[in-house]
Protein backbone atom coordinates (compact mmCIF):
# COMPACT_ATOMS: atom_id res chain seq x y z
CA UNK A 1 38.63 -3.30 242.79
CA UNK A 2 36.82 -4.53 239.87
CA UNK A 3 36.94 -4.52 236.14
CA UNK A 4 34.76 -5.00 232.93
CA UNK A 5 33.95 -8.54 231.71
CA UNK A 6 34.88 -9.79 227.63
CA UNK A 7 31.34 -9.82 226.81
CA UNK A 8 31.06 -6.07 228.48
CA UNK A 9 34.26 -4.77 227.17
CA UNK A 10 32.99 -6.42 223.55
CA UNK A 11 29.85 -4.43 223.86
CA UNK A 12 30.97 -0.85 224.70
CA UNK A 13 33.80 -0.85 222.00
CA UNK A 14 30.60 -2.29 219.24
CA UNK A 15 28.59 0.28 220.85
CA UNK A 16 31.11 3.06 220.37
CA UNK A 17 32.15 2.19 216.93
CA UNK A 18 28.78 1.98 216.03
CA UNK A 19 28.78 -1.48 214.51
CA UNK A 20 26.53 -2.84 218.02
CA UNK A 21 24.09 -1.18 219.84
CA UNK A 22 24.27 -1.79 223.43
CA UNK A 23 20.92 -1.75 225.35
CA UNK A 24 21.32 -0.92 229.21
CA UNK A 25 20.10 -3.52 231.62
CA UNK A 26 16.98 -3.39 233.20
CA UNK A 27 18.65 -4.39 236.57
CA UNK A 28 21.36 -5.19 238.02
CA UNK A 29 22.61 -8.22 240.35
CA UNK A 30 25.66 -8.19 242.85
CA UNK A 31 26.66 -12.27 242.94
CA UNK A 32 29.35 -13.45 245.59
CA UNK A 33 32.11 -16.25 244.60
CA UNK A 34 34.42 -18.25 246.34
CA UNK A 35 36.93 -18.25 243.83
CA UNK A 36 38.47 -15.89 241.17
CA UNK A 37 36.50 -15.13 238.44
CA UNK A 38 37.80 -15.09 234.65
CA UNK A 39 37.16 -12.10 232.34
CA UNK A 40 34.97 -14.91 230.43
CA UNK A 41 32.31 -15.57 232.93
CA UNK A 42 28.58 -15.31 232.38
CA UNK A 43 26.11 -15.36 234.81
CA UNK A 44 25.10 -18.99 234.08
CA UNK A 45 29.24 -19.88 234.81
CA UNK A 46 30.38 -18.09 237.57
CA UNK A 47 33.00 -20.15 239.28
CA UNK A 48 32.16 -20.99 242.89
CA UNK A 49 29.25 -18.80 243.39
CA UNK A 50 27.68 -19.07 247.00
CA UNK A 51 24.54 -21.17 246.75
CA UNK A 52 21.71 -22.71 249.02
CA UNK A 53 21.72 -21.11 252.99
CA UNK A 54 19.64 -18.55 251.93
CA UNK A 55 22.02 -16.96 249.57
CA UNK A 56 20.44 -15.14 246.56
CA UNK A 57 22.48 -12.72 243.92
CA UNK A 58 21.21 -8.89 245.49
CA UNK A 59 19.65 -6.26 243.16
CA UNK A 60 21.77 -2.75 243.14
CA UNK A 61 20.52 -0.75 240.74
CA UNK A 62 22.14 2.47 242.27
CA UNK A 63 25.71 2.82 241.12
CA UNK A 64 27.74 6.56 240.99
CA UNK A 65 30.21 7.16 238.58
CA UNK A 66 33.11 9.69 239.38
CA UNK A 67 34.37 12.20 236.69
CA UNK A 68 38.19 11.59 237.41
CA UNK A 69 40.74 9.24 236.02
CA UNK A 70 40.95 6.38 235.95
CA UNK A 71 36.71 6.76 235.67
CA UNK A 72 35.64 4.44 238.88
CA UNK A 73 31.85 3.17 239.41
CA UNK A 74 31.15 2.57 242.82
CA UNK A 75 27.71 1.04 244.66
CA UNK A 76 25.33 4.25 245.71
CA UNK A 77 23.89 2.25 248.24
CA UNK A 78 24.35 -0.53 251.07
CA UNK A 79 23.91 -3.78 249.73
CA UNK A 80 22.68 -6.36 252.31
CA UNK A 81 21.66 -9.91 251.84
CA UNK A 82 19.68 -12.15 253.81
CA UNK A 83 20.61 -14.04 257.07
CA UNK A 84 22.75 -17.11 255.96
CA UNK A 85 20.43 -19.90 256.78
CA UNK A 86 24.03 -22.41 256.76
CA UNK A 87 27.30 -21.90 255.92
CA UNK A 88 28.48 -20.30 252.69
CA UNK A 89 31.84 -20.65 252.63
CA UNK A 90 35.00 -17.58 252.17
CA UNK A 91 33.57 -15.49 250.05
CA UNK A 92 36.62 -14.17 248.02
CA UNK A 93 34.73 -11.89 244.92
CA UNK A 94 32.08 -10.57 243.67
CA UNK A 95 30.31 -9.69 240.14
CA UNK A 96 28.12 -7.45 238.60
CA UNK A 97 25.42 -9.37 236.63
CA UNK A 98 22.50 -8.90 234.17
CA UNK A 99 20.10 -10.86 236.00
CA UNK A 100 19.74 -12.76 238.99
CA UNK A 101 20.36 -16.13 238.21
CA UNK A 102 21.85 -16.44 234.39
CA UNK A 103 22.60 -13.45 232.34
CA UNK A 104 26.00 -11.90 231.23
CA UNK A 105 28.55 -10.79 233.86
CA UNK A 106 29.51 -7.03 233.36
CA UNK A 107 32.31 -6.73 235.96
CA UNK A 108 33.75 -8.55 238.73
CA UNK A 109 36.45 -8.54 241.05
CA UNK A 110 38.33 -9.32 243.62
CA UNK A 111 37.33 -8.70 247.55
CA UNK A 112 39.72 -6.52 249.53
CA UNK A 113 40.05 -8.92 252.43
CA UNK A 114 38.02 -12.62 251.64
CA UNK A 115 35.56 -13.06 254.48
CA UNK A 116 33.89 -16.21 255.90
CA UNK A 117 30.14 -16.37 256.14
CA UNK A 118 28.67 -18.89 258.42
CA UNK A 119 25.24 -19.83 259.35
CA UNK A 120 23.54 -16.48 261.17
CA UNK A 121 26.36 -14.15 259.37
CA UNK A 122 25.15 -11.60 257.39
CA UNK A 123 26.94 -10.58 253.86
CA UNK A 124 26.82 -6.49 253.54
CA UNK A 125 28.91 -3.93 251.26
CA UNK A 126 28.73 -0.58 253.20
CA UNK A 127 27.86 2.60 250.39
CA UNK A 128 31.00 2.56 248.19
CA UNK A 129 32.52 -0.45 248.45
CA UNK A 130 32.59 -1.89 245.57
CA UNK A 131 34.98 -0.40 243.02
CA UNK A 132 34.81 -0.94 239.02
CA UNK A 133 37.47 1.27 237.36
CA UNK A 134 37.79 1.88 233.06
CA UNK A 135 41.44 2.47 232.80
């Protein structure tokens, strides 16, 4: 289950207070790390990310929100990347980003059960498996 970043949570309670106005993203970028990743990470910093193999941060851009509480966003869609072309390592979480290589990470968390992806594996998040709750 994940949860908002600083710069996120910064930006909703400017937005709501109306001294910020916060401008939604034109997309948005699933990244996988191999380590934990502080409330404090951007998309330029995020600790361990996978890189090289073939590995590239996947557009979702279809997210559902439910109407109970806690309020929990979860993917609409499969997310899929490509065939690892080596190995990538345990893959332990995951964040929601502003863009695909830099921008600002809105939430992030922590995988369920960490997972090893090798060379020929294929990283995939079935419809709903990500989790972002606003408690």
């Amino acid at each position: 289950m994940g949860s908002f970043s600083d710069w996120a949570e910064d930006a909703v309670l400017k937005h709501i207070l109306k001294v910020g106005a916060m401008t939604q993203p034109t997309n948005l970028y699933v990244g996988l790390c191999k380590s934990t990743i502080a409330e404090s990470a951007t998309g330029s910093t995020l600790p361990n990310e996978v890189t090289g193999g073939a590995y590239a941060r996947k557009r979702c851009n279809t997210w559902a929100v439910s109407g109970t509480t806690p309020t929990t966003g979860s993917n609409n869609i499969a997310i899929q990347y490509a065939e690892a072309t080596a190995n990538w390592g345990t893959v332990t979480d995951f964040a929601v980003v502003t863009h695909s290589t830099t921008g600002q990470v809105l939430a992030y968390g922590k995988l369920t059960t960490a997972k090893k992806i090798g060379t020929a594996d294929t990283a995939k998040f079935a419809t709903g498996d990500l989790d972002i709750t606003l408690d």
